[in-house]
C-alpha atoms as a PDB file:
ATOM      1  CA  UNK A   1     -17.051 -17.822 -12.052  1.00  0.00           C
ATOM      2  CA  UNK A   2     -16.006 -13.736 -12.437  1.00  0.00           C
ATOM      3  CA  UNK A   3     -13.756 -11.882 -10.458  1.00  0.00           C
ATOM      4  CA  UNK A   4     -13.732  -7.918 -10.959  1.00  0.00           C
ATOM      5  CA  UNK A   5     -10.103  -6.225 -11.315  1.00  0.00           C
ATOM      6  CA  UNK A   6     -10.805  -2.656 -10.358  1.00  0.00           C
ATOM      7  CA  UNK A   7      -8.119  -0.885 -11.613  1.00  0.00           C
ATOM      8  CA  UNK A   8      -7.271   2.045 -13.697  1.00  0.00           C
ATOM      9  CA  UNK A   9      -5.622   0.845 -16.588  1.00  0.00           C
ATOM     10  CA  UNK A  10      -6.669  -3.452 -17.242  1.00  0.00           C
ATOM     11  CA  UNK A  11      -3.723  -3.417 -19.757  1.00  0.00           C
ATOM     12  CA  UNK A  12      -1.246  -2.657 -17.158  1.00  0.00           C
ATOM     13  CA  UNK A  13       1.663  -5.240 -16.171  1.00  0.00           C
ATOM     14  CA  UNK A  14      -0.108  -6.187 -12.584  1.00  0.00           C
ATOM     15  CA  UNK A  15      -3.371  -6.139 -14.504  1.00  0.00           C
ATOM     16  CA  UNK A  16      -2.426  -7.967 -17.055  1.00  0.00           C
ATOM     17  CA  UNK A  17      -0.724 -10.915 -14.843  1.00  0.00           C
ATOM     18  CA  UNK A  18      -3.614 -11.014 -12.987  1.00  0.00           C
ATOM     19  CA  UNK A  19      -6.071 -11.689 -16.283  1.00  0.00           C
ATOM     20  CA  UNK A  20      -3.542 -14.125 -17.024  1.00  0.00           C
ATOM     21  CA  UNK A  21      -3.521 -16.427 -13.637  1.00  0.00           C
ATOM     22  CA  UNK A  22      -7.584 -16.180 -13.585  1.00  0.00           C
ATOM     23  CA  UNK A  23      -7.646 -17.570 -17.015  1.00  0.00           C
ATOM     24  CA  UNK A  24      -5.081 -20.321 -15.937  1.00  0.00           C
ATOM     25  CA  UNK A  25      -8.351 -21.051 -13.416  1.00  0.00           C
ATOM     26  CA  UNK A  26     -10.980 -20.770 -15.939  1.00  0.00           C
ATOM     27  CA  UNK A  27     -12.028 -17.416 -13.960  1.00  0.00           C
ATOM     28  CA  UNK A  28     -13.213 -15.103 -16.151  1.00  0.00           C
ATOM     29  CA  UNK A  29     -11.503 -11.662 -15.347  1.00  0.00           C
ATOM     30  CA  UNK A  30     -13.492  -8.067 -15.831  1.00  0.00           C
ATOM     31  CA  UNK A  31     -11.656  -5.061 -15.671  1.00  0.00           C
ATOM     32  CA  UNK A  32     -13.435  -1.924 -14.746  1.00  0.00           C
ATOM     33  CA  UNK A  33     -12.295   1.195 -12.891  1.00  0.00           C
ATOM     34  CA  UNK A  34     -14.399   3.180 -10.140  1.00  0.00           C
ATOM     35  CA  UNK A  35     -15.000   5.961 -12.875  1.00  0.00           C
ATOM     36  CA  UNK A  36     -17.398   3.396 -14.564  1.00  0.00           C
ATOM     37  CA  UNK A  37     -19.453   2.480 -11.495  1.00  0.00           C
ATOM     38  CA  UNK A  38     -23.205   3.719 -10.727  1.00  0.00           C
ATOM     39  CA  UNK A  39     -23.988   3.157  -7.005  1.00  0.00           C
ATOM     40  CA  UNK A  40     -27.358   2.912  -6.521  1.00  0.00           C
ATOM     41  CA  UNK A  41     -29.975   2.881  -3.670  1.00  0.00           C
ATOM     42  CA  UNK A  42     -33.135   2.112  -3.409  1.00  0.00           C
ATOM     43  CA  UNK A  43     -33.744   0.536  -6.591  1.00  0.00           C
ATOM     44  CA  UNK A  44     -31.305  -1.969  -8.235  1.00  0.00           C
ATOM     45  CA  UNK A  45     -28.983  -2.909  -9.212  1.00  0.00           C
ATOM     46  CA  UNK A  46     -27.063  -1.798  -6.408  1.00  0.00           C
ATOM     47  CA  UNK A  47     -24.079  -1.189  -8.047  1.00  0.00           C
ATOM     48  CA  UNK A  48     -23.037  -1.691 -11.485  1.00  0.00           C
ATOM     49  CA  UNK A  49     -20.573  -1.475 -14.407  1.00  0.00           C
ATOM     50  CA  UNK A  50     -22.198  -1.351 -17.503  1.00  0.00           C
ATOM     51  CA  UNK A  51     -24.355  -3.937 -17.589  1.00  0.00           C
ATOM     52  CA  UNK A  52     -22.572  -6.038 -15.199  1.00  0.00           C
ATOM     53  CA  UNK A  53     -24.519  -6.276 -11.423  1.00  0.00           C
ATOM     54  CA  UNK A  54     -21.391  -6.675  -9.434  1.00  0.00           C
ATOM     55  CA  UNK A  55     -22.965  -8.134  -6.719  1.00  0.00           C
ATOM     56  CA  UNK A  56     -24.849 -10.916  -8.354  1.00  0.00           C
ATOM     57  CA  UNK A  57     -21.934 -11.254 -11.452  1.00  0.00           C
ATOM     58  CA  UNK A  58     -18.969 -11.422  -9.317  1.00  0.00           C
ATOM     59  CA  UNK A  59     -18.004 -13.637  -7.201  1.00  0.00           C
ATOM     60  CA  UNK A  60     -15.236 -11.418  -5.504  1.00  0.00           C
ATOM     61  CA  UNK A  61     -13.306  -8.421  -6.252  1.00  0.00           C
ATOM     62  CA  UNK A  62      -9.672  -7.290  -6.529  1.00  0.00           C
ATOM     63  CA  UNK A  63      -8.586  -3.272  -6.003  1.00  0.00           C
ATOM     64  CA  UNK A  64      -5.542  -2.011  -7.364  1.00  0.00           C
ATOM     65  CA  UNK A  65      -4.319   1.546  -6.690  1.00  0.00           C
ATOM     66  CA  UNK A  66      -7.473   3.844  -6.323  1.00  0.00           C
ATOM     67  CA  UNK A  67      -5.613   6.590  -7.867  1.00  0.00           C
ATOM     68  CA  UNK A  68      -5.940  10.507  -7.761  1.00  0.00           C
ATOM     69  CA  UNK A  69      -9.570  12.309  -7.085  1.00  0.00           C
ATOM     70  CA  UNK A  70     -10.709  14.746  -5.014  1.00  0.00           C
ATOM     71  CA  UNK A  71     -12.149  13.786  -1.621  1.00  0.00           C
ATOM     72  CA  UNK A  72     -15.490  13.607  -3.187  1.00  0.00           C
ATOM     73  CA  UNK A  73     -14.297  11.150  -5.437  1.00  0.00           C
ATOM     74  CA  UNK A  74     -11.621   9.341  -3.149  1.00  0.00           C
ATOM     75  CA  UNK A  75     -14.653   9.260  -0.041  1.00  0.00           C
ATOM     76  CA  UNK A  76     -17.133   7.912  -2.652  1.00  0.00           C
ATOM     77  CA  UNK A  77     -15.043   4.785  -4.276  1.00  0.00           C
ATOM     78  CA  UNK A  78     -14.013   4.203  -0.449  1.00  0.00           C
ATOM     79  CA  UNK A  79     -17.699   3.895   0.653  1.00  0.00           C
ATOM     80  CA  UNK A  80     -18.939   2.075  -2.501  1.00  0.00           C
ATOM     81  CA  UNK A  81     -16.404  -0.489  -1.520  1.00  0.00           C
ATOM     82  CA  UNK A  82     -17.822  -0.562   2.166  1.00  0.00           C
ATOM     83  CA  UNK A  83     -20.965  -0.759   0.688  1.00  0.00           C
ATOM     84  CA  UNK A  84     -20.113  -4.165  -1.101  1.00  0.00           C
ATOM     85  CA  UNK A  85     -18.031  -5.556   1.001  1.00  0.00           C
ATOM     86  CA  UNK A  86     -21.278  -5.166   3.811  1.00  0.00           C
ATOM     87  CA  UNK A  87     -23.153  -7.409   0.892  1.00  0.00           C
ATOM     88  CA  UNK A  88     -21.137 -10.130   1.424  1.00  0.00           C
ATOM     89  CA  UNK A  89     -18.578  -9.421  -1.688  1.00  0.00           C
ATOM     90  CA  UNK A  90     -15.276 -10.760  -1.169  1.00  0.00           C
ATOM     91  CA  UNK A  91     -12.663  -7.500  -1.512  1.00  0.00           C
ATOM     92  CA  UNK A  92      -9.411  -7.897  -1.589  1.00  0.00           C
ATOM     93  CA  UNK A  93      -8.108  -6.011   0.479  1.00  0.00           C
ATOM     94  CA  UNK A  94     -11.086  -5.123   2.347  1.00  0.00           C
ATOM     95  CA  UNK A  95     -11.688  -1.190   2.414  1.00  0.00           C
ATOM     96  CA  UNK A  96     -10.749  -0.858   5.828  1.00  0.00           C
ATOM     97  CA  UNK A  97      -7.255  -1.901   5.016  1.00  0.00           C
ATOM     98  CA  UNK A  98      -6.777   0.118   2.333  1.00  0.00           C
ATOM     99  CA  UNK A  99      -7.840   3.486   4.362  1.00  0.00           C
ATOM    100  CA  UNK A 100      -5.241   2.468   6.852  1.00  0.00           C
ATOM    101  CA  UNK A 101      -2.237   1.274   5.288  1.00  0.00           C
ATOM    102  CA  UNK A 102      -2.611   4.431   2.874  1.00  0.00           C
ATOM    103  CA  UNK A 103      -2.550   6.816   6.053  1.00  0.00           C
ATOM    104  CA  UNK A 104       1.296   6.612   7.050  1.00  0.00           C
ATOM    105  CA  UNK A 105      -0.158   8.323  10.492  1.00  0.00           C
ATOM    106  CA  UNK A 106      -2.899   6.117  10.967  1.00  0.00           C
ATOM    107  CA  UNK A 107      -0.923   2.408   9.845  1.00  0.00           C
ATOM    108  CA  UNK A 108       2.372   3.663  12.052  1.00  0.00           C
ATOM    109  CA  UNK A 109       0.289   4.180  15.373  1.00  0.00           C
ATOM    110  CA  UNK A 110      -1.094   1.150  15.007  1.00  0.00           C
ATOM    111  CA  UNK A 111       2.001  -0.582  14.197  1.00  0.00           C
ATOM    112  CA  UNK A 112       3.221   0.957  17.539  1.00  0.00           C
ATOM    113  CA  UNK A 113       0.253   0.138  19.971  1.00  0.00           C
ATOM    114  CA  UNK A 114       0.914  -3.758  18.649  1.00  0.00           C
ATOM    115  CA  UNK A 115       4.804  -3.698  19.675  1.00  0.00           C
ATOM    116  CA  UNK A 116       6.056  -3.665  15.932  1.00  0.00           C
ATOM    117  CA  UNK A 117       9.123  -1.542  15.543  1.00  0.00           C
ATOM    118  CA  UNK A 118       8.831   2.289  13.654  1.00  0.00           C
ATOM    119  CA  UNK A 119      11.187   4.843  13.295  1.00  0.00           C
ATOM    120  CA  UNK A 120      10.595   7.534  15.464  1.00  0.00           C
ATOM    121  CA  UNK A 121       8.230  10.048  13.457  1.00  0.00           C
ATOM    122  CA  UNK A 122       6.108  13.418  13.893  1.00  0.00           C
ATOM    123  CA  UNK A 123       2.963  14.384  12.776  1.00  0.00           C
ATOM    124  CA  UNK A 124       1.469  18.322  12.811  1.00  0.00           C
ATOM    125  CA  UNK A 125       0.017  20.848  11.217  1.00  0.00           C
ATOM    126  CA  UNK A 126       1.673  23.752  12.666  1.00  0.00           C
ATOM    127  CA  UNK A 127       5.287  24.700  10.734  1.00  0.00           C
ATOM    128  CA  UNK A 128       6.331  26.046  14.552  1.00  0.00           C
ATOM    129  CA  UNK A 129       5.651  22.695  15.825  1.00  0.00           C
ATOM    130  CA  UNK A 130       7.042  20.716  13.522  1.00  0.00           C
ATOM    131  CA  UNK A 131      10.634  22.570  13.671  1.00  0.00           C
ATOM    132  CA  UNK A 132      10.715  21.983  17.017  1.00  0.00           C
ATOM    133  CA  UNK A 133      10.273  17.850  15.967  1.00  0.00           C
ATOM    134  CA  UNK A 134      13.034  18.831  13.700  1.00  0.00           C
ATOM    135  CA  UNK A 135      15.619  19.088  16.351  1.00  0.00           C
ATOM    136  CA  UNK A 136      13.990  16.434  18.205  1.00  0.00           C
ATOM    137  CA  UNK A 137      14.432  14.278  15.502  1.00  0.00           C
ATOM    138  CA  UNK A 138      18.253  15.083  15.494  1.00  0.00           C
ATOM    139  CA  UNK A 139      17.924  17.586  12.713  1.00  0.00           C
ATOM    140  CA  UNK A 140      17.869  14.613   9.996  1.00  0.00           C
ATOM    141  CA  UNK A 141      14.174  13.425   8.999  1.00  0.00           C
ATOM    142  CA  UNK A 142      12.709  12.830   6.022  1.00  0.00           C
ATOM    143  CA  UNK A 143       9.589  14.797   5.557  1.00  0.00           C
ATOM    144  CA  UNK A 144       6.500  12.459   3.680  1.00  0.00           C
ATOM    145  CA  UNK A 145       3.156  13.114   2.251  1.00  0.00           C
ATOM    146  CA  UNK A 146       0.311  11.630   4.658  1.00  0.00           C
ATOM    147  CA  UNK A 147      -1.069   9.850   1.598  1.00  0.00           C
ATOM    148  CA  UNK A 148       1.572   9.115  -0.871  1.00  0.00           C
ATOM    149  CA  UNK A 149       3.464   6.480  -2.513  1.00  0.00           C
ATOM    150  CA  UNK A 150       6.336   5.660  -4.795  1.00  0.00           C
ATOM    151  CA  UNK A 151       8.591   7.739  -2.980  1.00  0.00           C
ATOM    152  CA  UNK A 152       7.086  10.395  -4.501  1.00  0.00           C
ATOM    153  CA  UNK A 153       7.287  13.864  -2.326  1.00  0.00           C
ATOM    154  CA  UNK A 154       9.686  12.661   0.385  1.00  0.00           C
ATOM    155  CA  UNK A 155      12.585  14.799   0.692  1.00  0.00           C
ATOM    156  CA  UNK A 156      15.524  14.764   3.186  1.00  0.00           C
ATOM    157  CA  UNK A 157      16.445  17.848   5.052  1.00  0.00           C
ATOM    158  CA  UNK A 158      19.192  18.342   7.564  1.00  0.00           C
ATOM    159  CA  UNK A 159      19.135  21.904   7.166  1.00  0.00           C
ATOM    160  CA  UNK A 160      17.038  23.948  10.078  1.00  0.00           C
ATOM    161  CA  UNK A 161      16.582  26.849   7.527  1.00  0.00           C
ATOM    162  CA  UNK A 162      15.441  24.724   4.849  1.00  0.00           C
ATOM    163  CA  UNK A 163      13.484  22.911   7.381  1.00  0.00           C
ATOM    164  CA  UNK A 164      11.453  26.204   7.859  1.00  0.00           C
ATOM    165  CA  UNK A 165      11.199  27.033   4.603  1.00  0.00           C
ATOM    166  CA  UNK A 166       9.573  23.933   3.772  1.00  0.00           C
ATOM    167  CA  UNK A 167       7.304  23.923   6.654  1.00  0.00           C
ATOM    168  CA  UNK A 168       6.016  26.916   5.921  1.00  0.00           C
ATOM    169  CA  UNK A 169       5.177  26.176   2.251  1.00  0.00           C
ATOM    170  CA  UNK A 170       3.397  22.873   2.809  1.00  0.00           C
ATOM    171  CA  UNK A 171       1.366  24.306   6.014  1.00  0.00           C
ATOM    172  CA  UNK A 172       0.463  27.243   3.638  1.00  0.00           C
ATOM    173  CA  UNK A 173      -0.716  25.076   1.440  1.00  0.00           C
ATOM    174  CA  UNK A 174      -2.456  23.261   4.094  1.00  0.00           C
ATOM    175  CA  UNK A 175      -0.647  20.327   3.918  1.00  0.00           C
ATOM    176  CA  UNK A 176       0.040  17.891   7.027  1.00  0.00           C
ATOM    177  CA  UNK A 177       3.871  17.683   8.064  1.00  0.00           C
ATOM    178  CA  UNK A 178       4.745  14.255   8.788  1.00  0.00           C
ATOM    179  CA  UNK A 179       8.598  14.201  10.046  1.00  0.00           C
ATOM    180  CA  UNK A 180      10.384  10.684  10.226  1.00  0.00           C
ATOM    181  CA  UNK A 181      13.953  10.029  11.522  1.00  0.00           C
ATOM    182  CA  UNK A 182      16.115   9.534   9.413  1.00  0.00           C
ATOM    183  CA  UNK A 183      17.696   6.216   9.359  1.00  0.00           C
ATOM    184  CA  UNK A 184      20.774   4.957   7.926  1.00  0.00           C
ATOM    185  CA  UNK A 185      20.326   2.255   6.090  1.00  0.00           C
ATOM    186  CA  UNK A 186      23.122   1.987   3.349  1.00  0.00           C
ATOM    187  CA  UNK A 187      20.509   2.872   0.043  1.00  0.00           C
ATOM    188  CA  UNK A 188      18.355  -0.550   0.982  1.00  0.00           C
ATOM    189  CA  UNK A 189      16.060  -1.842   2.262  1.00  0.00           C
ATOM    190  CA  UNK A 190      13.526  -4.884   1.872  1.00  0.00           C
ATOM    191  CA  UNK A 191       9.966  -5.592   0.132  1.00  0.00           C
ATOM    192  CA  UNK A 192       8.355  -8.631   1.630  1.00  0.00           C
ATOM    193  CA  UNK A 193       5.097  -9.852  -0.261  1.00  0.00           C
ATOM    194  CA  UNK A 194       2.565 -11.384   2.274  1.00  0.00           C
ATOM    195  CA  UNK A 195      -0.430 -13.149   0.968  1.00  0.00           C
ATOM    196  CA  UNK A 196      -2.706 -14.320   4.039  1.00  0.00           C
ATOM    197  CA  UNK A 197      -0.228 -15.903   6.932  1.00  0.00           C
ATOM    198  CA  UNK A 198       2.586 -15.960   4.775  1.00  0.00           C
ATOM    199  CA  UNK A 199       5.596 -13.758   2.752  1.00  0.00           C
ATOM    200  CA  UNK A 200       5.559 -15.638  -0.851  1.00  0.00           C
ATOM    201  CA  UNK A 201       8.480 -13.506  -1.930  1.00  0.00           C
ATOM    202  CA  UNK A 202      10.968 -11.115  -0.626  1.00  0.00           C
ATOM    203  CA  UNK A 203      13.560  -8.779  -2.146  1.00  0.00           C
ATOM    204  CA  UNK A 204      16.181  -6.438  -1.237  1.00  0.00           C
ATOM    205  CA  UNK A 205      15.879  -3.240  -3.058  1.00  0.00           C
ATOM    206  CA  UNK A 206      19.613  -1.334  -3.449  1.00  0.00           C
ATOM    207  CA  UNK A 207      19.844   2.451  -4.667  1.00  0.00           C
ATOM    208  CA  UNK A 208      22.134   5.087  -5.499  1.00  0.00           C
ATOM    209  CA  UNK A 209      20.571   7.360  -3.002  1.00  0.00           C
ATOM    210  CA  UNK A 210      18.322   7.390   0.457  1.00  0.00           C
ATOM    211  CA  UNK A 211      15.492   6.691  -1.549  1.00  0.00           C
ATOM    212  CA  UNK A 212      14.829   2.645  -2.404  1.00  0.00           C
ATOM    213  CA  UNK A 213      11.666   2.793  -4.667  1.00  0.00           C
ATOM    214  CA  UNK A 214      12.205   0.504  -7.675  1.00  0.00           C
ATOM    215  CA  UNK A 215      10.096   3.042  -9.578  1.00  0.00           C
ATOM    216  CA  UNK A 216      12.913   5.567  -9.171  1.00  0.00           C
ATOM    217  CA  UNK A 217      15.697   3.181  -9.830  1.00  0.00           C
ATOM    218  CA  UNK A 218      16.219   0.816  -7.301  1.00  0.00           C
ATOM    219  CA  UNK A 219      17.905  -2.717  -8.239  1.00  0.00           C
ATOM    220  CA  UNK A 220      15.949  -5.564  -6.809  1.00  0.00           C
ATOM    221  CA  UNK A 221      17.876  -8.084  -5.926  1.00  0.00           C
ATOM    222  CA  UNK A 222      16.515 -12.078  -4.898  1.00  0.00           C
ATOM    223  CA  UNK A 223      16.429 -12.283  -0.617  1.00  0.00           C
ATOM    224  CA  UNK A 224      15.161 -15.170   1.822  1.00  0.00           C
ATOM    225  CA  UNK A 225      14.298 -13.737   4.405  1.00  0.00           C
ATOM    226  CA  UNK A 226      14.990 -14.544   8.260  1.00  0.00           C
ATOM    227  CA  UNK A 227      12.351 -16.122   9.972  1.00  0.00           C
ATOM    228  CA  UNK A 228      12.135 -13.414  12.438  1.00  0.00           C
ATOM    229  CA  UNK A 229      11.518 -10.493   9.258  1.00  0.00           C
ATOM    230  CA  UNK A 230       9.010 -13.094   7.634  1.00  0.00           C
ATOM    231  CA  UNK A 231       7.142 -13.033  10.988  1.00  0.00           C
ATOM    232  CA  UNK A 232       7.099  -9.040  11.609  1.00  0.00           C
ATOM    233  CA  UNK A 233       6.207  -8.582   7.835  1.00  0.00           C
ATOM    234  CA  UNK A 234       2.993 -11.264   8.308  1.00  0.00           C
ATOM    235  CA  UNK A 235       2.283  -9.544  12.098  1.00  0.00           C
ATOM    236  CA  UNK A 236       2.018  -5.844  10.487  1.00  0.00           C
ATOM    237  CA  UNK A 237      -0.309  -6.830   7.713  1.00  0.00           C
ATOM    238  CA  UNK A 238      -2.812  -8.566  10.174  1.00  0.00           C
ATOM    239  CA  UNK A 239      -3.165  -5.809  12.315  1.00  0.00           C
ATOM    240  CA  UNK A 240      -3.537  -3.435   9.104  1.00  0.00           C
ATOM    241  CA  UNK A 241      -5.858  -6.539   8.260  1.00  0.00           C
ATOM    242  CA  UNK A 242      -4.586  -6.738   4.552  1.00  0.00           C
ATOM    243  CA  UNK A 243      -4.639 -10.332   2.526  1.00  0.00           C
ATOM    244  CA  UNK A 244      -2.724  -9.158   0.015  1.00  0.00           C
ATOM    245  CA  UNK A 245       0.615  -6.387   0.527  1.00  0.00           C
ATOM    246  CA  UNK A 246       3.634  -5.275   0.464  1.00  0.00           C
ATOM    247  CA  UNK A 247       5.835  -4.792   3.594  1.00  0.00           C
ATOM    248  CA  UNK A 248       8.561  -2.812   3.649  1.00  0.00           C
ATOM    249  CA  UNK A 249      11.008  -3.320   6.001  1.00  0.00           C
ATOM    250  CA  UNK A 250      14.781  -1.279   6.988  1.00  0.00           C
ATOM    251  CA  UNK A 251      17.050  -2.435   9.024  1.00  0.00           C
ATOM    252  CA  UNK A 252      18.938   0.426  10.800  1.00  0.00           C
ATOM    253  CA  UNK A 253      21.515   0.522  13.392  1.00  0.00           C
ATOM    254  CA  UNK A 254      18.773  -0.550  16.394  1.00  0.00           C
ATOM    255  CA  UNK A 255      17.239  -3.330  14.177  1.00  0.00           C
ATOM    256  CA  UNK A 256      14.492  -3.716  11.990  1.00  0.00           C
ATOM    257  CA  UNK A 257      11.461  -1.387  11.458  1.00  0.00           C
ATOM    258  CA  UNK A 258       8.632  -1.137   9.189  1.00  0.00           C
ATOM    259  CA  UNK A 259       8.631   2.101   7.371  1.00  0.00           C
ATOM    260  CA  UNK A 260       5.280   1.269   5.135  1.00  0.00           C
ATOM    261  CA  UNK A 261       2.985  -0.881   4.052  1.00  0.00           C
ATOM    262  CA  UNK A 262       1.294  -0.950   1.055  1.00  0.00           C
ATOM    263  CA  UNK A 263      -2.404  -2.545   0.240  1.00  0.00           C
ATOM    264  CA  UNK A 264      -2.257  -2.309  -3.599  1.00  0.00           C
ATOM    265  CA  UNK A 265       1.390  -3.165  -4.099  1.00  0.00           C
ATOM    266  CA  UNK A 266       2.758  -3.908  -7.721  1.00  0.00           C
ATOM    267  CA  UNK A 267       5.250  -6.967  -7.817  1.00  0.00           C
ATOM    268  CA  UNK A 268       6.975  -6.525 -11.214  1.00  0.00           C
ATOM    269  CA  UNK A 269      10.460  -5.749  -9.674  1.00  0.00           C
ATOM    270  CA  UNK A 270       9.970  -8.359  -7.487  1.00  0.00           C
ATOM    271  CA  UNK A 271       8.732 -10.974  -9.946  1.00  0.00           C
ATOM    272  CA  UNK A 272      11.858 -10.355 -11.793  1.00  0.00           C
ATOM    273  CA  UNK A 273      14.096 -12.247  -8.925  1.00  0.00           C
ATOM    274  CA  UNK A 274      12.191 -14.805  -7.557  1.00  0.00           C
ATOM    275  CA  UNK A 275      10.580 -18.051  -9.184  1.00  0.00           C
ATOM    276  CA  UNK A 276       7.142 -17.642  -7.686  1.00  0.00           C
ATOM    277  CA  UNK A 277       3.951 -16.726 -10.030  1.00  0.00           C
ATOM    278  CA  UNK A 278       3.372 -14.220  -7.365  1.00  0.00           C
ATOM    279  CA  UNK A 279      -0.181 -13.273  -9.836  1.00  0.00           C
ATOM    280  CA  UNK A 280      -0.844 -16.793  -9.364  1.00  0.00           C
ATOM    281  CA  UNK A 281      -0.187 -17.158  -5.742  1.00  0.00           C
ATOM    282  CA  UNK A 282      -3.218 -14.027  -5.613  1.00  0.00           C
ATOM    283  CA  UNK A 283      -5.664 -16.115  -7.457  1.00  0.00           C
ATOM    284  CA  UNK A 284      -5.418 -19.272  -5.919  1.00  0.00           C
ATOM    285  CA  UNK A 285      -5.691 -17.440  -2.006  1.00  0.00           C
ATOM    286  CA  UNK A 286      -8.976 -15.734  -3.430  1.00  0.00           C
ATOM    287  CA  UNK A 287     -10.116 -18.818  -5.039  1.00  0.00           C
ATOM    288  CA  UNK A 288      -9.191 -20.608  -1.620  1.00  0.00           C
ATOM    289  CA  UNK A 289     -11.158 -17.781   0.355  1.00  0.00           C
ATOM    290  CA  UNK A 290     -14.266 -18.243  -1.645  1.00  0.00           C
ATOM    291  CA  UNK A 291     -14.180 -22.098  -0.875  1.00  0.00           C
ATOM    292  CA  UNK A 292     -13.872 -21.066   3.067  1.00  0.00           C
END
């Protein structure tokens, strides 16, 4: 048996644990990234990584982060993985689920038309517009890249002349503004890891600052987590229809919402405080998915 690991970099930590649990299986594990791939049609194979036919050689496939590309490049891998998954190739997590837990727009709306709890958030591509969400916001948001991760290019403002400032720019730049309440939350906030109809692991992540991404500093620290946030975490990634993710969770002054959810989440902050093999936990629900 193989089992693809599409991924950028097949030396990195996730990757790496990943190689590791497969060969704990007797799975033999083959790296490749979407910059390798010819897509063929009409005339086979179909698709392939040099000289591997990935739908005859593998037996299912796992996608870590896409990564940067134009929207040639991004629309291509996204429609090469359609294209396999309509073969009958196990992907996890299926290309649907990636294009809508990496819109915040498109994941939040759906989050909302299936009674899960959001923070109240705008989304326009007019600067005007958007300062008027400003004050209806309460003149505290957090403004977010569409498509983004990590933390990376949110920014706080509180400031209605910084607001327009910043408006401006990223509509000049043709940028979408997407304007979130902001929500106090004491610098935490929590990670749950679901894998099928269940969290495996959960953490709290603590900061020095608004911002909770490990990957800027963040202290993850061990949590169980209520039954109730175990149950929203597992509801938000069926209706995203992800196998594999990361929820994150903040519980502000109203109760819980989900801020995010992410469908190629690392886990090496996490694996640091809990017990579980959470690279093991992956394998065995593919392995158990191709038995099904």
């Amino acid at each position: 048996m193989k089992i693809g690991i599409m991924t950028r970099d097949g030396n990195g930590w996730c990757s790496t644990q990943l190689r590791k649990a497969l060969d704990k299986k007797n799975v033999t594990p083959i790296c490749f990234s979407y910059r390798q791939i010819i897509g063929r049609i009409n005339y086979t194979p179909e698709a392939s990584v040099n000289k591997i036919d990935i739908l005859q050689d593998l037996d299912a496939l796992i996608t870590r982060p896409i990564g940067r590309g134009s929207l040639e490049e991004i629309i291509f891998r996204m429609n090469l993985l359609h294209k396999l998954e309509r073969s009958g190739l196990l992907i996890i997590n299926p290309p649907l689920a990636i294009e809508r837990s990496v819109d915040k727009y498109c994941s939040l709306t759906l989050f909302q038309e299936h009674n899960i709890p959001v923070p109240r958030t705008a989304v326009t591509e007019s600067h005007d517009e958007a300062l008027k969400c400003f004050h209806e916001l309460g003149e505290d948001v957090i403004v977010k890249p569409v498509f983004g991760s990590r933390g990376v290019g949110a920014t706080r403002i509180t400031d209605p002349d910084i607001a327009a400032r910043v408006f401006r720019t990223i509509t000049f730049h043709h940028g979408v503004l997407y304007l979130q309440e902001f929500i106090p939350h004491k610098n935490s906030d929590i990670r749950a890891f679901v894998i099928g109809d269940r969290v495996i692991a959960s953490m709290h992540r603590i900061a020095k600052n608004w911002k909770t991404n490990v990957s800027l500093g963040a202290k993850p620290v061990s949590l169980n987590l209520p039954t109730e946030l175990e149950s929203l975490a597992v509801k938000a990634a069926k209706v995203i229809g992800c196998k594999v993710t990361g929820v994150d969770i903040m519980e502000g002054p109203e109760g819980p919402v989900i801020i995010e959810i992410n469908s190629q989440p690392g886990w090496r902050g996490l694996q640091s405080v809990t017990k579980t093999v959470i690279a093991d936990e992956i394998i065995s629900y593919i392995l158990s998915e191709l038995k099904a």
